[in-house]
Protein backbone atom coordinates (compact mmCIF):
# COMPACT_ATOMS: atom_id res chain seq x y z
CA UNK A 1 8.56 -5.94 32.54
CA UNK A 2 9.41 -2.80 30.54
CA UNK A 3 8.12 -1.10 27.07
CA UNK A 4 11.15 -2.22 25.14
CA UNK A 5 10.88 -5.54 25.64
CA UNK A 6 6.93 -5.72 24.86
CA UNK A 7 8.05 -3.88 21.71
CA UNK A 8 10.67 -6.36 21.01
CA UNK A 9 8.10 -9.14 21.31
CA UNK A 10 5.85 -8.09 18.97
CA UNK A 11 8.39 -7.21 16.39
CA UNK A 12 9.82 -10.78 16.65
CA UNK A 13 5.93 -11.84 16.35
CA UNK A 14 4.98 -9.94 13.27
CA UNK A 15 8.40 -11.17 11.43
CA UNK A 16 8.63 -14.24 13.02
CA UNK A 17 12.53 -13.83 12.94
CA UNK A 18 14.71 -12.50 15.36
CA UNK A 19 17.11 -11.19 12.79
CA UNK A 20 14.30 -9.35 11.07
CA UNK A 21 13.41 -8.31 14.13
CA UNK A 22 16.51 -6.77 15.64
CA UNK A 23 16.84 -4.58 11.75
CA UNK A 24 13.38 -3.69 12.71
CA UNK A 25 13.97 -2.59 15.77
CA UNK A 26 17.72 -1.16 15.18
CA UNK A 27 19.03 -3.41 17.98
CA UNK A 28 21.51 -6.57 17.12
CA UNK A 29 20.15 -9.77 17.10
CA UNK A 30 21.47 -10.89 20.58
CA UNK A 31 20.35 -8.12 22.32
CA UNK A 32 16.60 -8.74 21.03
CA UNK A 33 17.04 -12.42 22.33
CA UNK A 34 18.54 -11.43 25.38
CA UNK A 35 15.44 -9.36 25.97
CA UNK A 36 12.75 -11.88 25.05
CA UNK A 37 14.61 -14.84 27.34
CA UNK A 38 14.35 -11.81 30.50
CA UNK A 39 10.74 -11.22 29.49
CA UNK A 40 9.75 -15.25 29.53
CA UNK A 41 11.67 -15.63 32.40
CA UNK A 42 9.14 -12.57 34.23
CA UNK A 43 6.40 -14.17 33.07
CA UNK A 44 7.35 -17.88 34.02
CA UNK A 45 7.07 -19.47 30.03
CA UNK A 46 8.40 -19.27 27.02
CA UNK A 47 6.85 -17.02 24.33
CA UNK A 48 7.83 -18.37 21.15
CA UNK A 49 8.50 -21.92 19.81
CA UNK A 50 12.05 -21.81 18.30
CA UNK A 51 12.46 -25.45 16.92
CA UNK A 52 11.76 -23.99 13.69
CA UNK A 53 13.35 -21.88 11.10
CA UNK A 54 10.45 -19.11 12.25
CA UNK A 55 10.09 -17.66 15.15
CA UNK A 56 6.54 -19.26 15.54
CA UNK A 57 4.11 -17.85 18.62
CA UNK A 58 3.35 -20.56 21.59
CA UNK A 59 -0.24 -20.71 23.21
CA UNK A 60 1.20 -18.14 25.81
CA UNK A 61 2.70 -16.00 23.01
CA UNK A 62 -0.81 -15.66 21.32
CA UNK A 63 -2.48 -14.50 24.50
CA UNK A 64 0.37 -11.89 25.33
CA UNK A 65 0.84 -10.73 22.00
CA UNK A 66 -2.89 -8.52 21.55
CA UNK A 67 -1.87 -7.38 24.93
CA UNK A 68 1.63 -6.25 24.31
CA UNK A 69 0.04 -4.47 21.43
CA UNK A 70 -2.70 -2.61 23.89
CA UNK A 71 -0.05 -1.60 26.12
CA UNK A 72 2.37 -0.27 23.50
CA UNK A 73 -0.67 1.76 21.80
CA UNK A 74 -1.40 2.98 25.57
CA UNK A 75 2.24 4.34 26.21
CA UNK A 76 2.73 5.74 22.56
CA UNK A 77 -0.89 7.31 22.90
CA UNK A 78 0.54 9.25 26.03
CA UNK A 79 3.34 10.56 24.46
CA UNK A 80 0.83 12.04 21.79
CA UNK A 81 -1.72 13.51 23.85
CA UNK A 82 0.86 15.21 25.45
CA UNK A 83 2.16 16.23 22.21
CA UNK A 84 -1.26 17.59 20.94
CA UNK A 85 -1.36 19.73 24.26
CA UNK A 86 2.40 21.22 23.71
CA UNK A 87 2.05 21.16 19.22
CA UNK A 88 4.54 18.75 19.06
CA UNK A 89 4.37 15.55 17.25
CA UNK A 90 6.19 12.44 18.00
CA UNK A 91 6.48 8.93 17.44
CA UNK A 92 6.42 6.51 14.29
CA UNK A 93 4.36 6.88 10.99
CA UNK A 94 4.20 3.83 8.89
CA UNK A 95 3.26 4.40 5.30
CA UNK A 96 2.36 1.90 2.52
CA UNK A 97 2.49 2.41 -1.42
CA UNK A 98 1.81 0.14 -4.12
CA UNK A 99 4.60 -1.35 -5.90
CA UNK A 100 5.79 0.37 -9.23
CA UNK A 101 4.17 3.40 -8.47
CA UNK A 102 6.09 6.12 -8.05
CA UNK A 103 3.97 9.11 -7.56
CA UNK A 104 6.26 12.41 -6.65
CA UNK A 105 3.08 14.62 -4.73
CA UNK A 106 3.29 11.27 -1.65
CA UNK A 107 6.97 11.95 -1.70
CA UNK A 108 6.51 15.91 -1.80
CA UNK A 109 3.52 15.26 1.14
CA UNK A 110 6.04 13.08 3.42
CA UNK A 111 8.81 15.49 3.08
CA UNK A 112 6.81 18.45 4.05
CA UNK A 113 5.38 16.16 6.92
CA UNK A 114 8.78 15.62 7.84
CA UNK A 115 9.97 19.30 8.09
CA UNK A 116 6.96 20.24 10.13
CA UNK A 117 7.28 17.38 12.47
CA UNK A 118 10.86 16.40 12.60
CA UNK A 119 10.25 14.06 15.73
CA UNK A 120 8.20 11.70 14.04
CA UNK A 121 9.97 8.79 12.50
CA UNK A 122 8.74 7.84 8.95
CA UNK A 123 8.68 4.01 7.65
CA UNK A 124 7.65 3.72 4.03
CA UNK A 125 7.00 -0.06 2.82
CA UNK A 126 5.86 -0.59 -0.52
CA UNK A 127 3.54 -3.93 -1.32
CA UNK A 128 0.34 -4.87 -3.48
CA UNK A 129 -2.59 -3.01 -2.91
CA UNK A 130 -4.86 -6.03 -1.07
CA UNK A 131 -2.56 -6.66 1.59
CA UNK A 132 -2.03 -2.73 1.76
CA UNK A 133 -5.36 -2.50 2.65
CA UNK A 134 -5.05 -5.69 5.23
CA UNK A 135 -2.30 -3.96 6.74
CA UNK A 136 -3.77 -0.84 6.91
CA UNK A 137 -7.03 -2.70 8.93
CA UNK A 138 -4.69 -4.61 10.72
CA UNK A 139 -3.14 -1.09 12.37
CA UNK A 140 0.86 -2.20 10.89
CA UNK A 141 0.65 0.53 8.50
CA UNK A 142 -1.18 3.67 9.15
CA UNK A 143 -2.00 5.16 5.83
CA UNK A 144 -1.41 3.79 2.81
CA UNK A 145 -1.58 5.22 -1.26
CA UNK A 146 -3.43 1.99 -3.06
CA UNK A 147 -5.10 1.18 -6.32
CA UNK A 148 -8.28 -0.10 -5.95
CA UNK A 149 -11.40 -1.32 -8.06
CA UNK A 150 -13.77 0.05 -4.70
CA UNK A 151 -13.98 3.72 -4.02
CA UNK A 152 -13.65 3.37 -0.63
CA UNK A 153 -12.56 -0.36 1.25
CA UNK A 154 -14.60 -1.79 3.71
CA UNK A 155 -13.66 -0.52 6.97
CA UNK A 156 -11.37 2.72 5.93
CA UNK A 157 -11.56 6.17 4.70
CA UNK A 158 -10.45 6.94 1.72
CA UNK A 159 -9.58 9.57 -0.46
CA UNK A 160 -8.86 8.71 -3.84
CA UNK A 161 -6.57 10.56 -6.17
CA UNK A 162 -6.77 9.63 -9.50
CA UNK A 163 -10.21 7.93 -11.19
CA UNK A 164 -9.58 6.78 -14.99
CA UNK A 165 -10.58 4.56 -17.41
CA UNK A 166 -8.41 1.01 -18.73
CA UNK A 167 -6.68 1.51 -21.87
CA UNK A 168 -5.18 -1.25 -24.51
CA UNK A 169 -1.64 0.09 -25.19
CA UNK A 170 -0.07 -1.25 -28.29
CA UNK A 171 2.46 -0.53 -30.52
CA UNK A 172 2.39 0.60 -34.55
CA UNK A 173 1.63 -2.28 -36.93
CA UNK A 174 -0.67 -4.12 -33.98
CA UNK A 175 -3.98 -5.12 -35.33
CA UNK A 176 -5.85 -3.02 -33.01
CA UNK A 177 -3.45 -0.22 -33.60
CA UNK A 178 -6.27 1.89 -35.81
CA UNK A 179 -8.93 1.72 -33.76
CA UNK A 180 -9.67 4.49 -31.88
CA UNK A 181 -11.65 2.36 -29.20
CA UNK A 182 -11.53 -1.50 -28.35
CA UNK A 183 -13.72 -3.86 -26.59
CA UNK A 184 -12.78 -6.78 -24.36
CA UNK A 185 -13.56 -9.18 -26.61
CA UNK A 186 -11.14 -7.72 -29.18
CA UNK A 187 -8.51 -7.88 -26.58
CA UNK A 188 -9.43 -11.72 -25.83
CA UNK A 189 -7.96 -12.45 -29.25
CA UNK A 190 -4.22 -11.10 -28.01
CA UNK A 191 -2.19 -11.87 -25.54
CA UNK A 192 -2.25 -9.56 -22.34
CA UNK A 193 0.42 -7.82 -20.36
CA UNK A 194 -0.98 -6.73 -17.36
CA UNK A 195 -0.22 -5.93 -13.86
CA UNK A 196 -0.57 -9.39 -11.25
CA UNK A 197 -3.53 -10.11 -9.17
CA UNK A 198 -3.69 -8.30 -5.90
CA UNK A 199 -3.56 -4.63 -7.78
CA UNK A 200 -6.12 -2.23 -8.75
CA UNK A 201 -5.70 -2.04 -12.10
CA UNK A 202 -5.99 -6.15 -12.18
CA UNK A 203 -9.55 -6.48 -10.22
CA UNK A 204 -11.38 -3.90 -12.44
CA UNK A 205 -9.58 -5.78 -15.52
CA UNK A 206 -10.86 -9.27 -14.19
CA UNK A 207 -14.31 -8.50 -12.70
CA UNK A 208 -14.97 -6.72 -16.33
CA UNK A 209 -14.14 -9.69 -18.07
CA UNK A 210 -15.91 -12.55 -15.47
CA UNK A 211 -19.01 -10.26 -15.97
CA UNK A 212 -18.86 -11.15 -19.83
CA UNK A 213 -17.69 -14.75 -19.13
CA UNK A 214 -14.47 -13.77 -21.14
CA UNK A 215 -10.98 -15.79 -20.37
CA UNK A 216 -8.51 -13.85 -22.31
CA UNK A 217 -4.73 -15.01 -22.22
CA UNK A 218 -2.57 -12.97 -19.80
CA UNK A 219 0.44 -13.98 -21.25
CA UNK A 220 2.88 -11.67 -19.24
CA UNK A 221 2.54 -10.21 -16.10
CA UNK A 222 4.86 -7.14 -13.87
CA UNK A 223 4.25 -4.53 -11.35
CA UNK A 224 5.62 -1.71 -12.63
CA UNK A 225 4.20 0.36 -15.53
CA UNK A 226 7.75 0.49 -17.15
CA UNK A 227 7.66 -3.22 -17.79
CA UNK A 228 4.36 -3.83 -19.02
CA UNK A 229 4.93 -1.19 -21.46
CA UNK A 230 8.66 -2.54 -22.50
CA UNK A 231 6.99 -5.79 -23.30
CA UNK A 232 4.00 -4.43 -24.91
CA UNK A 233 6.18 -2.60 -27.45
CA UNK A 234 8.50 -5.42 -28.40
CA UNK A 235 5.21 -7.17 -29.30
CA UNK A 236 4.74 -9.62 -26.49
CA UNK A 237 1.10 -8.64 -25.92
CA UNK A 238 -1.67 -5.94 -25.39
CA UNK A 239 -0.68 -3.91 -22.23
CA UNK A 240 -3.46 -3.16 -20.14
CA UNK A 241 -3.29 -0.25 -18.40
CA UNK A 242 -4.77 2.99 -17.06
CA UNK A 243 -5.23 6.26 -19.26
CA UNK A 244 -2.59 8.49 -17.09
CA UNK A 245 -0.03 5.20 -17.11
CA UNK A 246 -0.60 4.99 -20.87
CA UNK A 247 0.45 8.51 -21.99
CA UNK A 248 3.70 8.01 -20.94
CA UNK A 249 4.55 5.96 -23.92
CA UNK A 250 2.89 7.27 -26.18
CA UNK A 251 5.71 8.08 -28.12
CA UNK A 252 6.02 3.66 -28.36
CA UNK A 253 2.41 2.74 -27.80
CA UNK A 254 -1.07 3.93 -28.62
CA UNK A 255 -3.47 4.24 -25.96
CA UNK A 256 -7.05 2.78 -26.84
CA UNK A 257 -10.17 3.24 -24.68
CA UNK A 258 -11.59 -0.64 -23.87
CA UNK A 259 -15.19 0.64 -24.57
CA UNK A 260 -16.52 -1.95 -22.27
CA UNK A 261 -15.11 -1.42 -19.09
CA UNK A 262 -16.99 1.38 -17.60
CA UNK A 263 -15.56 0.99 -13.91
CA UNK A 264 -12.46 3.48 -13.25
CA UNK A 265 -9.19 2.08 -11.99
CA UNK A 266 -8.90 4.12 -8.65
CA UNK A 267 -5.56 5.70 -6.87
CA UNK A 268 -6.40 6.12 -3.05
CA UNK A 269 -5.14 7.03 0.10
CA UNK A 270 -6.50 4.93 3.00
CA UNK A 271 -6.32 5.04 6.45
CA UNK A 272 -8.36 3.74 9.41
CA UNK A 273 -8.39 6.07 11.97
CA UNK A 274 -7.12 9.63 12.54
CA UNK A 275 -7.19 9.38 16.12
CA UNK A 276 -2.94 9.34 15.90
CA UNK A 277 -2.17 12.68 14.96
CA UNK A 278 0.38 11.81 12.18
CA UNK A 279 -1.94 10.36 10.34
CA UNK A 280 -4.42 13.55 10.64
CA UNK A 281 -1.13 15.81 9.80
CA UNK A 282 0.02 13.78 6.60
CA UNK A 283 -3.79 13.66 5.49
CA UNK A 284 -3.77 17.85 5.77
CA UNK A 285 0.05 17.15 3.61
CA UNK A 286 -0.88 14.92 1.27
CA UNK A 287 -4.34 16.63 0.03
CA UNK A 288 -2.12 20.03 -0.37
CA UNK A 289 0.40 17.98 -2.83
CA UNK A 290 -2.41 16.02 -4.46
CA UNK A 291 -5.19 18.49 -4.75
CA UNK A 292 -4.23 21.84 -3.67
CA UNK A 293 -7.25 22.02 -0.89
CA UNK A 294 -6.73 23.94 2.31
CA UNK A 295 -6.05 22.19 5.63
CA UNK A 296 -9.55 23.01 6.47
CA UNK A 297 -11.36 21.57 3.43
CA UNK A 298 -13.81 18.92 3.89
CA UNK A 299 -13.27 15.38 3.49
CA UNK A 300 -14.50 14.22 -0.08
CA UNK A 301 -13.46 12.14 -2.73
CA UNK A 302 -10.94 14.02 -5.45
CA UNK A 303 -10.90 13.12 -8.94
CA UNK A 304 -7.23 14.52 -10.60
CA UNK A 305 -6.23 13.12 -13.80
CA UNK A 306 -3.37 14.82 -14.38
């Protein structure tokens, strides 16, 4: 039995695909089967139930697979504790970032990660924020940049980057265009344009309106600030969105406090444990590109609006 093909077991697990798997694993899809057949064969069953159009775990598959995991995590944990004795880093990073969010100080924190610690191989993977956070618990992704309604998730860290307040966008003409401030209520008489369930932005948005019993129409949902904004100004609805996501188009849309929801929309970084020391290396990266603090600062929660 060797490393390789305990890694090539669990990649064909967690895709439930061989093809998926071999891109995963930069191997062709042959050589990934021709792997997992040697592997079943040591261990006298088969592993996966392929009568399917997924790769779908057998009873003997689920038992081996937490293990294949442990033992993996054991041989990539003695390649870093050697590395922390020698200051070198190695190994893979996966990162996570929500979708339609393109924030330049994550992409300024990876590449300086990168140029310090050229041996460690970099994944990014972008997806909504909830199963971010699932993945993050879950150990696939190591740290991830989410939005979030909860300052820090149940079971992480967190360090959150941006904390702001929801804002109607809309453009000249709209009825709520003059109003400096509007309430939910005034918004449930509009159609919305909003970002989907599963987001940040979204939870604050709904658990502000369940708390007034309020149903208001989302007419139009996307997950990238662009969109909601292009359909806002062509007068397909009220674009709900957060302060710093607003001023962008403000030369199309006015940007109008919802006076009634008090809870900020949160950007965080998450992560579950720092005992890999890429993740304890990108954390020293990232707060330099999103705060300025020293490597040495204490851990604390940042608020930067800008």
């Amino acid at each position: 039995m060797e490393l390789r093909q305990l890694e090539y077991f669990v990649a064909v697990a967690e895709e439930q695909n061989f093809t998926r798997a071999a891109e995963r694993v930069h191997i062709s899809q042959s050589g990934v089967s021709a792997q997992i057949r040697q592997l079943e064969r040591e261990l006298g069953t088969e592993l996966f139930d392929r009568s399917a159009r997924t790769a779908t775990l057998t009873l003997a598959g689920k038992a081996a697979l937490e293990h294949a995991r442990a033992a993996l995590a054991a041989a990539g944990a003695v390649g870093q504790a050697v590395g922390e004795v020698t200051d070198l880093i190695r190994g893979r990073l996966t990162v996570g970032m929500v979708i339609g969010c393109t924030v330049t100080p994550l992409f300024d924190a990876l590449a300086a990660f990168h140029r310090a610690h050229p041996g460690v191989e970099i994944s990014l993977l972008e997806d909504n924020s909830d199963r971010l956070v699932e993945s993050v618990r879950a150990g696939t992704v190591d740290l991830a940049l989410i939005g979030t309604a909860t300052a820090t998730p149940d079971g992480l860290d967190a360090l959150t980057i941006i904390s702001e307040r929801l804002v109607a966008a809309v453009p000249p003409g709209h009825p709520l265009a003059k109003q400096r401030r509007v309430t939910l209520r005034d918004l449930a008489a509009h159609p919305i344009v909003c970002m989907p369930p599963g987001t940040g932005l979204r939870t604050v948005f709904d658990r502000a309106c369940a708390a007034q019993s309020l149903q208001p129409s989302i007419a139009l949902q996307a997950s990238a600030a662009d969109a909601i904004a292009d359909l806002a100004a062509r007068g397909l609805g009220v674009a709900v969105l957060s302060a710093s996501m607003a001023a962008s188009y403000r030369d199309r849309l006015s940007a109008h406090t919802i006076d009634d929801i008090e809870t900020p929309a949160l950007l965080a970084l998450v992560w579950k444990s720092t005992h890999n020391p890429s993740v304890r290396e990108l954390l020293v990266h990232s707060r330099r590109a999103f705060t300025g603090q020293l490597p040495d600062s204490p851990d604390g929660e940042v608020r930067a609006l800008e």
